[in-house]
Protein backbone atom coordinates (compact mmCIF):
# COMPACT_ATOMS: atom_id res chain seq x y z
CA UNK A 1 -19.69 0.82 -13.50
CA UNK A 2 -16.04 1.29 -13.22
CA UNK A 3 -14.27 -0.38 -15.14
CA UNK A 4 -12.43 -3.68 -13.42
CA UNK A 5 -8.45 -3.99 -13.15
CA UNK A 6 -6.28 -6.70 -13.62
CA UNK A 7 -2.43 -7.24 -13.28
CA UNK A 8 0.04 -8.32 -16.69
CA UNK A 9 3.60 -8.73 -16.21
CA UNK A 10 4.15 -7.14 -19.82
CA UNK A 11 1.89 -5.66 -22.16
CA UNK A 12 3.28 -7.20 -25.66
CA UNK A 13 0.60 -7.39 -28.09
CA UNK A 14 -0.27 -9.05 -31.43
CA UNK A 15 -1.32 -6.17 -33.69
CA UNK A 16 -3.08 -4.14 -30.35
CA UNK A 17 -5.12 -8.14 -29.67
CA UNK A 18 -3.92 -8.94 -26.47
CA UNK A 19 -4.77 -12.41 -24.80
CA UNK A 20 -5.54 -12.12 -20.71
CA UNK A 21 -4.82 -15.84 -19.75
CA UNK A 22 -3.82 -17.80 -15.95
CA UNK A 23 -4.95 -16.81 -12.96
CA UNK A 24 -6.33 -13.06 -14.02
CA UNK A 25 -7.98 -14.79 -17.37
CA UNK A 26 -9.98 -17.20 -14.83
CA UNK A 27 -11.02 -15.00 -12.52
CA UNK A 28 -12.37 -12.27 -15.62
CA UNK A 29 -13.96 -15.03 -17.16
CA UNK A 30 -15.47 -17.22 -14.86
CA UNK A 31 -15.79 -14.86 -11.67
CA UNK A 32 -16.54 -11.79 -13.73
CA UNK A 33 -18.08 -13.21 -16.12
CA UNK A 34 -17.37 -10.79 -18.80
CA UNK A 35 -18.61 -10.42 -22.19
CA UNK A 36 -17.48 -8.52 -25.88
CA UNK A 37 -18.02 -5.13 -25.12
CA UNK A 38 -16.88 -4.30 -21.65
CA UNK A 39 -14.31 -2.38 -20.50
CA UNK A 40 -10.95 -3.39 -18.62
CA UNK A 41 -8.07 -1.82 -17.22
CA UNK A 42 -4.93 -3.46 -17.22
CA UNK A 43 -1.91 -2.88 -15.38
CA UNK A 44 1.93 -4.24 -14.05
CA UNK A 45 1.12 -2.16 -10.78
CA UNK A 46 3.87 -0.28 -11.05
CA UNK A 47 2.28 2.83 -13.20
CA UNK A 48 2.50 1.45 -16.66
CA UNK A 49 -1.66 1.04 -17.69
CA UNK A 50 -3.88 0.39 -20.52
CA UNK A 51 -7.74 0.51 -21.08
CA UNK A 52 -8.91 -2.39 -22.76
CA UNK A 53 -12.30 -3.29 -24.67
CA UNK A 54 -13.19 -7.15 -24.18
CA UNK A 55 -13.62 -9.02 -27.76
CA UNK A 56 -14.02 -12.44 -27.02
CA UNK A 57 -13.62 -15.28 -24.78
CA UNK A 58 -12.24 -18.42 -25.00
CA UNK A 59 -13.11 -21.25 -22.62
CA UNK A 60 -13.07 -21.03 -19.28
CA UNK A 61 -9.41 -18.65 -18.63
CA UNK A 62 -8.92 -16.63 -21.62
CA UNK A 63 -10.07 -13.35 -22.02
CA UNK A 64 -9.38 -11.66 -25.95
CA UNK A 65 -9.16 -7.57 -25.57
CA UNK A 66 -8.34 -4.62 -27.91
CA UNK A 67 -5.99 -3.01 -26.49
CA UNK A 68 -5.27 0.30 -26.33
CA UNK A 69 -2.01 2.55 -26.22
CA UNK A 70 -0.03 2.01 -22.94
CA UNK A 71 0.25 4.92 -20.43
CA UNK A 72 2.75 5.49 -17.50
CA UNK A 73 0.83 7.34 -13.93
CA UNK A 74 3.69 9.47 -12.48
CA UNK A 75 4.34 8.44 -8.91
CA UNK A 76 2.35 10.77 -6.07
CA UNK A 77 4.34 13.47 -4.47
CA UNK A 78 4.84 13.74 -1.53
CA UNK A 79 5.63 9.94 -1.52
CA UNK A 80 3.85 8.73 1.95
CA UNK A 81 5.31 5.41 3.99
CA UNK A 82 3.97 3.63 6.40
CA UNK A 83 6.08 1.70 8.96
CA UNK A 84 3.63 -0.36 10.10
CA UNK A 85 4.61 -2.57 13.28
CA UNK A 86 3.45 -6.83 13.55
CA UNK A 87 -0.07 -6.66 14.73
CA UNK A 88 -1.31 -10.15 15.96
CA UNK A 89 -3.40 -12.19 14.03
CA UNK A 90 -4.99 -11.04 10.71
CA UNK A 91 -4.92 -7.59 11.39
CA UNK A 92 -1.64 -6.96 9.19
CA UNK A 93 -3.58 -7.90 6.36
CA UNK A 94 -6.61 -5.42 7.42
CA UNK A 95 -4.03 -2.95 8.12
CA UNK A 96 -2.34 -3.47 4.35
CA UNK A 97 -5.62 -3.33 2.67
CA UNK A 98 -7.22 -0.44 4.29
CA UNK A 99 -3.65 1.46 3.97
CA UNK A 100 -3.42 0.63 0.43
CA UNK A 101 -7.29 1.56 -0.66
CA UNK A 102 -6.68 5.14 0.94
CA UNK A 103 -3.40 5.30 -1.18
CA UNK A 104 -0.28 4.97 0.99
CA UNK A 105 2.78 4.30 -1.39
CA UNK A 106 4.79 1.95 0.46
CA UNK A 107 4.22 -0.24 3.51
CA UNK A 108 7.66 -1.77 6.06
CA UNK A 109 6.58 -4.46 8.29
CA UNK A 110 8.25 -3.32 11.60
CA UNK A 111 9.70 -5.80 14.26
CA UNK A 112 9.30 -3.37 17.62
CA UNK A 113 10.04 -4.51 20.91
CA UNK A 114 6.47 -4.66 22.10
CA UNK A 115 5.16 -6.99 19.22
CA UNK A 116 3.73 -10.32 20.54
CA UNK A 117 3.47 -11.28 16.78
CA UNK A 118 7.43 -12.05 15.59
CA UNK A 119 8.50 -13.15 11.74
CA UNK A 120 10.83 -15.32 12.06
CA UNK A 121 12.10 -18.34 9.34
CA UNK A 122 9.25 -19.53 7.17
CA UNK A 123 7.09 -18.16 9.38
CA UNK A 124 7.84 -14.38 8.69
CA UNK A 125 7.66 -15.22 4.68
CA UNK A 126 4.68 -16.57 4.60
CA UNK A 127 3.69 -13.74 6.42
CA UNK A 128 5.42 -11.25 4.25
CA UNK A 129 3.93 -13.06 1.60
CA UNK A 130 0.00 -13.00 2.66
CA UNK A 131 1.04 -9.06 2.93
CA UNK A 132 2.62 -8.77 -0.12
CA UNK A 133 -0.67 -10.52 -1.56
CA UNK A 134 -3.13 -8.36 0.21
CA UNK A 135 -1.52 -5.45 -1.38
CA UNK A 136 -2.02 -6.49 -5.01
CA UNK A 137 -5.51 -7.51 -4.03
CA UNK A 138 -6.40 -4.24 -2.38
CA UNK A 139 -4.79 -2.25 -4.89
CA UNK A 140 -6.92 -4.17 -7.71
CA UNK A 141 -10.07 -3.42 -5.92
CA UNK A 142 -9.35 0.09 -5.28
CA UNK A 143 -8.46 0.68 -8.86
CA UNK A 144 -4.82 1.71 -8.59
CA UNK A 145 -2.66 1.23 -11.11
CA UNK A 146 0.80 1.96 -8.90
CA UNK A 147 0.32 -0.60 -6.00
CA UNK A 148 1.97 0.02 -2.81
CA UNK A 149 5.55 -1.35 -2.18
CA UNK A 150 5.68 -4.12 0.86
CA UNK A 151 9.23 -4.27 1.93
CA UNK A 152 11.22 -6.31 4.03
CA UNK A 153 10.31 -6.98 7.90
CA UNK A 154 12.85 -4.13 9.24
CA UNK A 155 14.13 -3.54 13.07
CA UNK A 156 14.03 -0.46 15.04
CA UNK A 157 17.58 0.67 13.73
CA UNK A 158 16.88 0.28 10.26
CA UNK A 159 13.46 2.08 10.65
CA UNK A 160 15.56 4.75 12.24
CA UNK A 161 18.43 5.46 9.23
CA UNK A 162 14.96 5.46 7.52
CA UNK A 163 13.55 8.32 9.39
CA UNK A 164 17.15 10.07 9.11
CA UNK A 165 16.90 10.48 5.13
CA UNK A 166 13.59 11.89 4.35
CA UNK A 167 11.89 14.88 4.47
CA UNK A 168 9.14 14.56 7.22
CA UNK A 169 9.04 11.86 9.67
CA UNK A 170 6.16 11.20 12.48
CA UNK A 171 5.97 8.52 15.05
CA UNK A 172 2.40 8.33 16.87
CA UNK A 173 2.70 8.58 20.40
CA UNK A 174 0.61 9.66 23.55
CA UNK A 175 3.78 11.96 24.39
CA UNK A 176 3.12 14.33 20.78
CA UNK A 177 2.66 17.65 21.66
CA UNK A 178 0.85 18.75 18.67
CA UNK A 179 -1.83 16.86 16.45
CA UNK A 180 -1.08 15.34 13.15
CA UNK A 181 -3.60 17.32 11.56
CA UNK A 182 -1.23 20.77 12.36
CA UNK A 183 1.94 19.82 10.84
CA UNK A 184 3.81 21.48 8.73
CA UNK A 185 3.69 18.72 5.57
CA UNK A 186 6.38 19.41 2.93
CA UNK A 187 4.96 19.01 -1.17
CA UNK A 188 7.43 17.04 -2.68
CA UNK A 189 9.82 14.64 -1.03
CA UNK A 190 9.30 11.56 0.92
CA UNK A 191 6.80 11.27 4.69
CA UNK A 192 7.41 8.56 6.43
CA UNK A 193 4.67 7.67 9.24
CA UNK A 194 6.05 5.24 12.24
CA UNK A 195 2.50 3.43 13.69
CA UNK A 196 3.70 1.62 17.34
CA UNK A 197 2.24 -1.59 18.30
CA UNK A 198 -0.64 -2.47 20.60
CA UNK A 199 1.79 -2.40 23.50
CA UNK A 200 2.71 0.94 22.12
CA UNK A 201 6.53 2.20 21.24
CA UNK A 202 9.35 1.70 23.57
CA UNK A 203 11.33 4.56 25.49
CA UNK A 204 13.96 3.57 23.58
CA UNK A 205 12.74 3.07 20.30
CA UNK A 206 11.10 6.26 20.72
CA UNK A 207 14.20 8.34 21.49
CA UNK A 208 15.88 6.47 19.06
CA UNK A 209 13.88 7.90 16.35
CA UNK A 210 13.18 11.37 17.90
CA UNK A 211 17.46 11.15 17.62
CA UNK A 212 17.26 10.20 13.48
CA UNK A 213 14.90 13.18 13.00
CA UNK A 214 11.55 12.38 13.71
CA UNK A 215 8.68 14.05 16.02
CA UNK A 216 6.06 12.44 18.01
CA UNK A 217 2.46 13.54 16.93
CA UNK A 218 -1.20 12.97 18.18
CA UNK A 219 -3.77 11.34 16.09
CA UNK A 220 -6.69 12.38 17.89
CA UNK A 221 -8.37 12.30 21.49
CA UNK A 222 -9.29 8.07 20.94
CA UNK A 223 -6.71 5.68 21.04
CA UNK A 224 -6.92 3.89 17.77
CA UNK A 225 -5.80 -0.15 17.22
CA UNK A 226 -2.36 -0.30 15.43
CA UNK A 227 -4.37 -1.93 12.32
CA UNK A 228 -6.17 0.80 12.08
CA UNK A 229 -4.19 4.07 13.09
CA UNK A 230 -2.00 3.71 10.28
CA UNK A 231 -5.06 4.16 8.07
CA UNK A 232 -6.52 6.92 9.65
CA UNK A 233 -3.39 8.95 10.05
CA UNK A 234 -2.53 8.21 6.39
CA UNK A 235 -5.71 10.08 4.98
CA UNK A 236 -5.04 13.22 7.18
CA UNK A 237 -1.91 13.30 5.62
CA UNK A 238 -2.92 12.49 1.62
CA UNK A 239 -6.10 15.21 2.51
CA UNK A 240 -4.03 17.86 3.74
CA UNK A 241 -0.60 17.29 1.71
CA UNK A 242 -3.40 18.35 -1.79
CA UNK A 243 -3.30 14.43 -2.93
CA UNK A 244 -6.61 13.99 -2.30
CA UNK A 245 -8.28 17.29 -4.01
């Protein structure tokens, strides 16, 4: 069994005992359930990890490991983003935790024109929030130990200046010439993946971008939800940019 992962916001230690406590200590103790002798992985989700080897517990939120030197993951190159527009309902969370277990490296929230779902005031935070949440979650469960960036909700224009500075940029859209599958994919750098919502992408927002630098690409002959295209056109890129190998 593969070893279970939980997040720390430091890794300072008392002579290599470290005590997991709060919310992560609960949930290995009394959810887990585990005992002296299993294995853990911790991590701040940002790349810094340790293993760990349970020694004790202590009531019902406090898990005693031995822990063992800290090591940093490098980040993933080609760095892959999704800009992922407001699907209704709880499919943003779906599409966060499906988009995170296949590895995408950062997720934007994107306001298009054709969104019935709109962040606005508390509203939008909470949403960001649940997101934000998901992420962590998702990232636990799929054992990463470099969780996915959520940013900001952004609009069209500041998705564009993002498509203008990076080194591949794709928007999916019916009007794509050529599949996703056939591009040319660069090794290092940053892709940035634009997924429209269920009304699809504007005229304008789509010339917009095809202005900053980015081309419109198939997925494939179905038509695909916006929860889930992002997904699916994320692992044809991590498969064919060598990630996954």
């Amino acid at each position: 069994m593969t070893a279970p992962v939980f997040v720390v916001e430091h890794f300072d230690t008392d002579g290599g005992r470290y005590v997991l406590d709060g919310p992560e200590g609960r949930h290995a103790v009394s959810v887990k359930r585990l005992r002296a002798g299993e294995d853990v992985v911790l991590t701040d989700g940002a790349g810094r990890w340790a293993d760990c080897v349970v020694l004790d517990t202590e009531g019902k939120d406090r898990l005693i490991l031995r822990l063992e030197p800290v090591r940093e993951e490098p980040a993933e190159q080609p760095r892959v983003t999704v800009v992922q527009a407001l699907p209704k309902g709880d499919r943003g969370e779906l599409a966060v935790e499906t988009m995170t277990e296949v590895g995408v490296d950062a997720i934007v929230p994107w306001a298009a024109a054709r969104c019935i779902t709109q962040w606005k005031g508390d509203r939008g935070a909470k949403a960001l929030g649940k997101w934000r949440a998901t992420a962590r979650e998702a990232g636990k469960q799929s054992r990463r130990v470099r969780f996915p960036e959520v940013a900001e909700a952004a609009t069209t224009r500041q998705v564009a200046s993002l498509l203008a500075g990076v080194e591949f940029a794709a928007v999916l859209h019916e009007s794509g010439d050529a599949p996703l599958a056939t591009a040319d994919l660069p090794a290092t750098g940053e892709i940035v993946l634009v997924v429209g919502p269920e009304g699809g992408v504007a005229p304008e927002e789509l010339a917009l971008f095809e202005e900053a630098g980015a081309k419109a690409y198939r997925l494939g002959r179905s038509v695909l939800r916006t929860s889930t295209a992002g997904t699916a056109a994320a692992a044809v890129l991590l498969a064919r940019t060598g990630r996954w190998s």
